[in-house]
C-alpha atoms as a PDB file:
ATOM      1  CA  UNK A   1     -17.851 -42.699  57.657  1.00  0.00           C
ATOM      2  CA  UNK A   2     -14.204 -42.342  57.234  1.00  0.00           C
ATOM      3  CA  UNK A   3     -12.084 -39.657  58.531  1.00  0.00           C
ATOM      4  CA  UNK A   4     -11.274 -37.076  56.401  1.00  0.00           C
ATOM      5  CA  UNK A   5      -7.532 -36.842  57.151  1.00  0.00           C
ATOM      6  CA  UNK A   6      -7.368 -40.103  56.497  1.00  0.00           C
ATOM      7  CA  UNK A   7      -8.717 -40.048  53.050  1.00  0.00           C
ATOM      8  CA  UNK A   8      -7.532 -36.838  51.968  1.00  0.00           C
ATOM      9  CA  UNK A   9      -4.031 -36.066  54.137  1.00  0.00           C
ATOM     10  CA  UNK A  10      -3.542 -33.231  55.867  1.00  0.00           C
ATOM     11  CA  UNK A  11      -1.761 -29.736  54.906  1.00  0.00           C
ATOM     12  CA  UNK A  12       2.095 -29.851  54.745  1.00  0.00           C
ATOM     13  CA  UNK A  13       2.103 -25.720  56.858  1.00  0.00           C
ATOM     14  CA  UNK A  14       5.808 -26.084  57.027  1.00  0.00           C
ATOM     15  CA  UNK A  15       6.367 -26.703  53.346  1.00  0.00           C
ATOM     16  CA  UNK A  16       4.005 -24.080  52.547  1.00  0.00           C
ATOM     17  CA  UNK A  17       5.411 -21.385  55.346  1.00  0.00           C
ATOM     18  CA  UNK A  18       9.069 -22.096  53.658  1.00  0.00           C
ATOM     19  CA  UNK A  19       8.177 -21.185  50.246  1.00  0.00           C
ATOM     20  CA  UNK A  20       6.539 -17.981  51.138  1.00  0.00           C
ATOM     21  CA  UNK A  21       9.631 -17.350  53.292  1.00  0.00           C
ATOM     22  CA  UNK A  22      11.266 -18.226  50.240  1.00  0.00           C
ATOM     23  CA  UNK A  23       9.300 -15.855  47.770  1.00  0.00           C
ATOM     24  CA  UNK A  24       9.785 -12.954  49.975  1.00  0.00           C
ATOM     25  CA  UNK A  25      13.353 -13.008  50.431  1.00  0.00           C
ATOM     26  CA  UNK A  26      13.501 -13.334  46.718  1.00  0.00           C
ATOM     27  CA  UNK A  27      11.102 -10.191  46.481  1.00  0.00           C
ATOM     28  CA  UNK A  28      12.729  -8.489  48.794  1.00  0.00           C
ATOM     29  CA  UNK A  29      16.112  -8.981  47.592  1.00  0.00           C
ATOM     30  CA  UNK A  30      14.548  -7.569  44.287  1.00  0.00           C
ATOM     31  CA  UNK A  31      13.565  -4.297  45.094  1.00  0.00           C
ATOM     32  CA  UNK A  32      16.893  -3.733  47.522  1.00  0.00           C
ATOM     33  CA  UNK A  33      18.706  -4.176  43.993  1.00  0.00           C
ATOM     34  CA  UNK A  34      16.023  -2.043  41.898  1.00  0.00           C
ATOM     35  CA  UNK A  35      16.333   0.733  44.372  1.00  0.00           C
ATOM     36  CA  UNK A  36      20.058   0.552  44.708  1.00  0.00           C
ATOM     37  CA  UNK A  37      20.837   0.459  40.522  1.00  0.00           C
ATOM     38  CA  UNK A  38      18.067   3.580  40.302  1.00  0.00           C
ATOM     39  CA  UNK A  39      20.017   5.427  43.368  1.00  0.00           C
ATOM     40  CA  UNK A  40      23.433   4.753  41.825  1.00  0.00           C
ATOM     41  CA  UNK A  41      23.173   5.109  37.870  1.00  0.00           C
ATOM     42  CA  UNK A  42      21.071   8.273  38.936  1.00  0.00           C
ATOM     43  CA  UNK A  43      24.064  10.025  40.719  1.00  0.00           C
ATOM     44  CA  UNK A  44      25.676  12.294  37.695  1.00  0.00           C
ATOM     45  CA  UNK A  45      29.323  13.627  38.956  1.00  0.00           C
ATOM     46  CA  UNK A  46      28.450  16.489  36.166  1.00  0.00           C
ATOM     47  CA  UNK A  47      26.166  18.598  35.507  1.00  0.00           C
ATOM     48  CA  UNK A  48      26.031  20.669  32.045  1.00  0.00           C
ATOM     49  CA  UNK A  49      23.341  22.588  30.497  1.00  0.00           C
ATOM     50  CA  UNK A  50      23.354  24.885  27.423  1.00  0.00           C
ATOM     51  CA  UNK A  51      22.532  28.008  28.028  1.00  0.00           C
ATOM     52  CA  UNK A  52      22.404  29.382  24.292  1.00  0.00           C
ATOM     53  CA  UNK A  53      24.346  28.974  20.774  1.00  0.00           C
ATOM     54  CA  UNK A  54      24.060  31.379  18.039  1.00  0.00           C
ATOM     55  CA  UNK A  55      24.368  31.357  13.995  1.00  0.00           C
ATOM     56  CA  UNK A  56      27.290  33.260  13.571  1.00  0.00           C
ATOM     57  CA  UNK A  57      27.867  32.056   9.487  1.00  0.00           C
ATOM     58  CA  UNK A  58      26.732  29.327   7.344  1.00  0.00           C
ATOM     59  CA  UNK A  59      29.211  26.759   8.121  1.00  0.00           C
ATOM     60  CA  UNK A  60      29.631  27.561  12.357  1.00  0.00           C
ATOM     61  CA  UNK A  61      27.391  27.779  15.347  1.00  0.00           C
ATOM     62  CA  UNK A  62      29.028  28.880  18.352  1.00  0.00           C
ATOM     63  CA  UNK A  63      27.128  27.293  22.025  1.00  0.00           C
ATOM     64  CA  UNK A  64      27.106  28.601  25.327  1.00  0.00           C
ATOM     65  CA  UNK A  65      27.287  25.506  28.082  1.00  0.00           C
ATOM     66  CA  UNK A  66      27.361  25.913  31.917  1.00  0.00           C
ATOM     67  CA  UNK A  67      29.461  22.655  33.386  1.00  0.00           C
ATOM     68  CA  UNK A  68      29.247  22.310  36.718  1.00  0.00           C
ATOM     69  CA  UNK A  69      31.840  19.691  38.667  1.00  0.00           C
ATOM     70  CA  UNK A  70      31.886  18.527  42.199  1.00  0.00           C
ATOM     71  CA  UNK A  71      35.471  19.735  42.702  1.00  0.00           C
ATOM     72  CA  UNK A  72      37.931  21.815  40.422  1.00  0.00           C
ATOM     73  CA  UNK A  73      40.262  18.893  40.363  1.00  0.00           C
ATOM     74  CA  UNK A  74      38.133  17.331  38.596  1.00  0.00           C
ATOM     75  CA  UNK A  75      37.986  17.097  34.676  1.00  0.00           C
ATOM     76  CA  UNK A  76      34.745  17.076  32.626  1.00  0.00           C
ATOM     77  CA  UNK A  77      34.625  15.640  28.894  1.00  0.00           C
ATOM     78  CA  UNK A  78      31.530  16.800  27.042  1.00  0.00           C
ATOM     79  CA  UNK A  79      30.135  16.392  23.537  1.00  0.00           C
ATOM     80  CA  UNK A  80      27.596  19.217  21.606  1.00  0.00           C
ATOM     81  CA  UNK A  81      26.108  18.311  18.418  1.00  0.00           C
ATOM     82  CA  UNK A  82      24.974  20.664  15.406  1.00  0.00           C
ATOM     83  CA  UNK A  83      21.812  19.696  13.439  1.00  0.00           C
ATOM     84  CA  UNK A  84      20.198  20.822  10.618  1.00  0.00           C
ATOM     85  CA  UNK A  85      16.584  21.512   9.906  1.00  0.00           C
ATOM     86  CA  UNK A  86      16.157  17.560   9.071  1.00  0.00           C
ATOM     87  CA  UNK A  87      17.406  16.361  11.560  1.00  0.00           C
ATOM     88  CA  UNK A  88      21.004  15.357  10.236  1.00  0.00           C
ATOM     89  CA  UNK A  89      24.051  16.077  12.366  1.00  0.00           C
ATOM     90  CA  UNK A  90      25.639  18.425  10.383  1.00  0.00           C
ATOM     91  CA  UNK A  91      28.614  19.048  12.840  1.00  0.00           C
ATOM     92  CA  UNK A  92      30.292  18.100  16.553  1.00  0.00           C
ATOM     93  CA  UNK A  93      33.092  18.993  19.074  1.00  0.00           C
ATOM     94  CA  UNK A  94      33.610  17.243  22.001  1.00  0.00           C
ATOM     95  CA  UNK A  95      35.816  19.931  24.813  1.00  0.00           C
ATOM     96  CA  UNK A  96      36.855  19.220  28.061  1.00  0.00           C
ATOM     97  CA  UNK A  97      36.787  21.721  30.884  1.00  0.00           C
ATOM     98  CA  UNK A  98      39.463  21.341  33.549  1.00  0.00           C
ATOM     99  CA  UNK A  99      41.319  21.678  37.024  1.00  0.00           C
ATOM    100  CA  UNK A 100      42.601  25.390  36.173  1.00  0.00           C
ATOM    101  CA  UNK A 101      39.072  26.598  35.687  1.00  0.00           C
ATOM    102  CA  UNK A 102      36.442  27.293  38.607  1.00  0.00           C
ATOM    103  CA  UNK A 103      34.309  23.871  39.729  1.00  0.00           C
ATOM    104  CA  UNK A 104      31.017  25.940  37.814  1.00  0.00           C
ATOM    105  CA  UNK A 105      32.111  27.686  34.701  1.00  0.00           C
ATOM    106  CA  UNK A 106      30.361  29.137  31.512  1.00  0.00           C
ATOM    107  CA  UNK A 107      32.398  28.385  28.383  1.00  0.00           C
ATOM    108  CA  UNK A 108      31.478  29.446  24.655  1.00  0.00           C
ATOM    109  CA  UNK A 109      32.737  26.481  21.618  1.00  0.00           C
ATOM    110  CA  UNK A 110      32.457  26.964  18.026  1.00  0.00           C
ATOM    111  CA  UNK A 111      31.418  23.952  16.007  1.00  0.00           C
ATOM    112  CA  UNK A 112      32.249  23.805  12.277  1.00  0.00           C
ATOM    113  CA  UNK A 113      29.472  22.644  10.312  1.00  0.00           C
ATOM    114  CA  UNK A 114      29.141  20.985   6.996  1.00  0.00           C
ATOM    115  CA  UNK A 115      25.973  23.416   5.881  1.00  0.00           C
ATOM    116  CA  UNK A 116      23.671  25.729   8.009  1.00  0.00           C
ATOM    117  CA  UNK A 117      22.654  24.163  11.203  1.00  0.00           C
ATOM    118  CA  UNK A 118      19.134  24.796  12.536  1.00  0.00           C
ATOM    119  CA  UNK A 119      20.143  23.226  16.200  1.00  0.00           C
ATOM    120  CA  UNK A 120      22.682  22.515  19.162  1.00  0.00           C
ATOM    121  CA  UNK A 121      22.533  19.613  21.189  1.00  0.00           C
ATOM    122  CA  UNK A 122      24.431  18.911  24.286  1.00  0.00           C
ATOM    123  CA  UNK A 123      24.519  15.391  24.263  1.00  0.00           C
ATOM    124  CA  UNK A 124      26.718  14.510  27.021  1.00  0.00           C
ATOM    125  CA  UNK A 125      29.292  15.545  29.790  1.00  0.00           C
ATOM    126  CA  UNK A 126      30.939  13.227  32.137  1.00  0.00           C
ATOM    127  CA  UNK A 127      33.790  12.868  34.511  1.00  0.00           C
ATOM    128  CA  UNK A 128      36.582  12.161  32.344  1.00  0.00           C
ATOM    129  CA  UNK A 129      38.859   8.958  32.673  1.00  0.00           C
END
């Protein structure tokens, strides 16, 4: 009989402890990013909802939007879109709201359109560069 490390080796443990070492600093490094691009990209400098818009005429819509900025220096750009009843943008203004108004302010915008819109959209507002 023959001895079995003999025939067959024995198990490299320090090889096999280093690339689990390995693997799990790679993990770990992983999820520190994940976490970190979810925490950052999910941070929004302003905040804007529309509150209402009504159909004054055929070829206008005029929208209600609350923009709220983390300080009144600060200058928000924002963009509201008018569709129609199939779904084609039939109008858009982009406005900015700026350091002489309040941080939080409610501002009305008129949108020309190119035939009756059905919808308003407020598709964006962001710090401004």
């Amino acid at each position: 009989m023959t001895d079995l490390a003999q025939r067959y080796g024995t198990r490299r443990r320090p090889a096999r402890v280093a690339v689990v070492a390995a693997v799990a600093v790679v993990a770990a490094a992983g999820i520190a990013w994940l976490v970190w691009a979810i925490v950052a990209h999910n941070r929004t400098a302003v905040q804007a909802q529309l509150i209402s818009f009504r159909k004054p005429a055929a070829h206008a819509v005029v929208a209600k939007v609350t923009v709220t900025r983390p300080s009144r220096d600060m200058t928000a750009s924002c963009v509201l879109q008018a569709v129609a009843s199939d779904n084609a943008v039939v109008g858009e203004l982009g406005f900015r709201v700026g350091p002489p108004q309040p941080a939080t302010v409610t501002v009305t915008r008129s949108i020309r359109t190119e035939r009756q819109a059905f919808n308003v959209q407020l598709l964006r507002c962001v710090a401004a560069q």
